[in-house]
Protein backbone atom coordinates (compact mmCIF):
# COMPACT_ATOMS: atom_id res chain seq x y z
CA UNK A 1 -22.10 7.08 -24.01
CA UNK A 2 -19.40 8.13 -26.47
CA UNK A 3 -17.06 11.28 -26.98
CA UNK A 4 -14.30 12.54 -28.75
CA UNK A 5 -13.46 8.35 -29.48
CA UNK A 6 -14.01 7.51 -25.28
CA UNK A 7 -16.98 4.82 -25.29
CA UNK A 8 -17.52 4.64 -21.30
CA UNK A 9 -18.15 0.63 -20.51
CA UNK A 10 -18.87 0.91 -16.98
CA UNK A 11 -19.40 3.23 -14.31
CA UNK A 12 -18.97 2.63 -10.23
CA UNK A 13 -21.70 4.83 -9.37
CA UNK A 14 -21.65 3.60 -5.81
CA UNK A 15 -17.60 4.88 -5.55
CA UNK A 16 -19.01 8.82 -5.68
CA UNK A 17 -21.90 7.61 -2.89
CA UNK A 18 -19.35 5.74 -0.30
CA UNK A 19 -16.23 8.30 -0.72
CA UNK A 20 -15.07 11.99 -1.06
CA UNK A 21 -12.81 12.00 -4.35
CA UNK A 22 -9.92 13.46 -4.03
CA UNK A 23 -7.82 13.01 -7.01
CA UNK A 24 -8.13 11.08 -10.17
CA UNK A 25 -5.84 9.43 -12.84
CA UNK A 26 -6.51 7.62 -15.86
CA UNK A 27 -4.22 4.24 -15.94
CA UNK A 28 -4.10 1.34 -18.95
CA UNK A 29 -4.88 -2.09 -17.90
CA UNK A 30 -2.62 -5.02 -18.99
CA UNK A 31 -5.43 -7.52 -19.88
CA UNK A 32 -5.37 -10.49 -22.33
CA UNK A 33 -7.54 -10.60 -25.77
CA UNK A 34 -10.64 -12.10 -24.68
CA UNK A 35 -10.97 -9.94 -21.89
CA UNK A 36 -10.71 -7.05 -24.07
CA UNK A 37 -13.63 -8.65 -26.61
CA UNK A 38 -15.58 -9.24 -23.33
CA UNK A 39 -15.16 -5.31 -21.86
CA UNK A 40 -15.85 -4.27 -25.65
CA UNK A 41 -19.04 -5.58 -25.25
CA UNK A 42 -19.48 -3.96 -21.89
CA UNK A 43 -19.57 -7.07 -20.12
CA UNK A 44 -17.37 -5.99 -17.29
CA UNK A 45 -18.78 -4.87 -13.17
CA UNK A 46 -16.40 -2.49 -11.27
CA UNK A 47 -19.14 -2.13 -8.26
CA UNK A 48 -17.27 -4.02 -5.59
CA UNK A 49 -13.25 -3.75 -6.51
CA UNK A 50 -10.85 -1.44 -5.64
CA UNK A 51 -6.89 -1.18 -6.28
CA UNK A 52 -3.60 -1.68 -4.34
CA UNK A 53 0.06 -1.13 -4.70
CA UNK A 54 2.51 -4.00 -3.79
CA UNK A 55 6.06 -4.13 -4.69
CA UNK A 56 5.35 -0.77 -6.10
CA UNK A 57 3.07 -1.86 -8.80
CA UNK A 58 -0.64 -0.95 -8.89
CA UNK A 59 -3.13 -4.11 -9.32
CA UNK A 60 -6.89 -3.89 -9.70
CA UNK A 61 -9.03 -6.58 -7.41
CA UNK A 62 -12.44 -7.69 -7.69
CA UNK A 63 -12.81 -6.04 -11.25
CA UNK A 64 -15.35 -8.47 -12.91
CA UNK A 65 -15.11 -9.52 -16.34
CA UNK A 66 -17.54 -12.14 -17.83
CA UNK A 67 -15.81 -14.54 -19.61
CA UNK A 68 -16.26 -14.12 -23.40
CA UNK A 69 -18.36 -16.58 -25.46
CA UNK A 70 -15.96 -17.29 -28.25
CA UNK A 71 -12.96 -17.59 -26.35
CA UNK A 72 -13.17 -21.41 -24.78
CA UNK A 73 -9.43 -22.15 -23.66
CA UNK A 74 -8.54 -18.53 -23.83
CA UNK A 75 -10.48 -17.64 -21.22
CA UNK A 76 -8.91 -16.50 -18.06
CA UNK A 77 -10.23 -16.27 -13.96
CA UNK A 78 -13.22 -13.47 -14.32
CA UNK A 79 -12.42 -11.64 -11.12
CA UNK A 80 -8.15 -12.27 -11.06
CA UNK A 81 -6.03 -9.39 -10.35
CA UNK A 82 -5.05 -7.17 -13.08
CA UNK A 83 -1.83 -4.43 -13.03
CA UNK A 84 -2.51 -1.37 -13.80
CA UNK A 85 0.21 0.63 -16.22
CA UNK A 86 0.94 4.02 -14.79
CA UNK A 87 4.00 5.93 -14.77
CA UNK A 88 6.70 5.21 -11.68
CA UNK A 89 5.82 8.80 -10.57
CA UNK A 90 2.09 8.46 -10.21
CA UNK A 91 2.61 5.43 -8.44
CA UNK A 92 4.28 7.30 -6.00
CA UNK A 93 1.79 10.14 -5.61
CA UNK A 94 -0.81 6.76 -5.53
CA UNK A 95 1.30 5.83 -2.61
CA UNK A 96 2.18 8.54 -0.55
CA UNK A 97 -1.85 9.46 -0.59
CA UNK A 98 -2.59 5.89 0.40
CA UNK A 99 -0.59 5.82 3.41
CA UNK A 100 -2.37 8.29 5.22
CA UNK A 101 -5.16 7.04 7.27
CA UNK A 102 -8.77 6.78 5.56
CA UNK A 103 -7.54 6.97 2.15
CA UNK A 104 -8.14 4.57 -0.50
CA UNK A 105 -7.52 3.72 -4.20
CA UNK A 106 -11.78 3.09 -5.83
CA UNK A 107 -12.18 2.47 -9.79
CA UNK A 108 -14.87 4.70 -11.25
CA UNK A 109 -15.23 3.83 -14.09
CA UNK A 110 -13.64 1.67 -17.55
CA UNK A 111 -13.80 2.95 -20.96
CA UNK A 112 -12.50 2.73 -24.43
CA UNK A 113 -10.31 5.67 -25.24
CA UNK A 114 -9.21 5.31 -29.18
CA UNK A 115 -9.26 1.85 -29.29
CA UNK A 116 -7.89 1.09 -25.51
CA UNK A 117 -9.22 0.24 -22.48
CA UNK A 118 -8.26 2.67 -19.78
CA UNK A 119 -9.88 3.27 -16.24
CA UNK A 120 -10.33 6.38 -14.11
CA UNK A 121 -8.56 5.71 -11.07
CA UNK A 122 -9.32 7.56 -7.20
CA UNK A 123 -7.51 8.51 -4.42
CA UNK A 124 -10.35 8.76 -2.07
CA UNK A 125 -11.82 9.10 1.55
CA UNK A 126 -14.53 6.93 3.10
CA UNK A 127 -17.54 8.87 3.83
CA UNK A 128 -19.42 8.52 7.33
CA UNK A 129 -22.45 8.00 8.05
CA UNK A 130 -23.58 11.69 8.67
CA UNK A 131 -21.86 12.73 5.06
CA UNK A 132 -24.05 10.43 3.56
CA UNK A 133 -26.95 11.79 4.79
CA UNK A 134 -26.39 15.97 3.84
CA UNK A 135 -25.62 14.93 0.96
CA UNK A 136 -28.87 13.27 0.31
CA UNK A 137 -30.85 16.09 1.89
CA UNK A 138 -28.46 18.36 -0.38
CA UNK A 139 -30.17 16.73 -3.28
CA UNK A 140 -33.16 16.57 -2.49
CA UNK A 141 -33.45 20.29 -1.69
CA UNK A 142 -32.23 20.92 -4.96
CA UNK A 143 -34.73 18.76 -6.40
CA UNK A 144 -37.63 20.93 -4.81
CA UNK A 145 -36.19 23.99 -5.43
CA UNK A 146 -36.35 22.97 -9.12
CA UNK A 147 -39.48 21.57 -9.03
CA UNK A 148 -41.19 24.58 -7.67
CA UNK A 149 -39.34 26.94 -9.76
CA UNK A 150 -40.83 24.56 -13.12
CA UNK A 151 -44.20 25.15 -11.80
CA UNK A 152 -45.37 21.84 -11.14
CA UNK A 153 -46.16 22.49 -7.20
CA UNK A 154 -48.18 25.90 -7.83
């Protein structure tokens, strides 16, 4: 999917499913060459990782990203920890919303923006079991009402 020069590599589509998204922020990645040759050919899984701040510097864990072909000695640990560049301020936000109880920092999704690799950040809240649920029956009420209103159920 590509526009206005952002090429989106990978989506966490399970991140909108588990959690209520608060707020979002678009941070650089400090990564070395052949993982950026390996995400440029969208070989890279967000489904599982999620981000923390220590010593007030934000790190992405779990982010997977296969090691690239080409690259023999170059290549570095596929699921390592990776800093995320953001601004001393947003960090702070980051961490003033992650100390309250529930909240977490999820990946949604990594993608090229003119040439870089960026990611879309959240501050988010887990979702129970019983949010899960209306909002299944949410869509799937929608879906009807659609469905009748195209004619197919007549």
């Amino acid at each position: 999917m590509k526009k206005n020069g952002i090429k989106t590599v990978a989506t966490n589509r399970k991140a909108r499913h588990e959690y209520f998204i608060e707020d979002t922020y678009e941070a650089g990645i400090a990564l070395t060459g052949t993982e950026v040759k390996s995400i440029r050919q969208g070989r890279v899984n967000i489904k599982d990782s999620y981000a923390s701040i220590e010593k007030g510097e934000v790190f992405v864990n779990n982010m997977h990203i296969s090691p690239y072909e080409q690259g023999n000695i170059y290549n570095v640990d596929p699921l390592r920890k990776r800093k995320l560049l953001l601004h001393k301020r947003e960090i702070r936000k980051l961490q003033s919303a992650t100390s309250q109880k529930g909240y977490t920092l999820v990946p949604l999704s990594v993608y090229l923006k003119n040439g870089l690799v960026k990611i879309e950040l959240a501050v988010a809240k887990g979702k129970k079991l019983y949010d899960k649920r209306e909002d299944i029956a949410k869509r799937e009420a929608e879906r009807r009402i659609l469905q009748h209103a195209s004619g197919k159920y007549r």
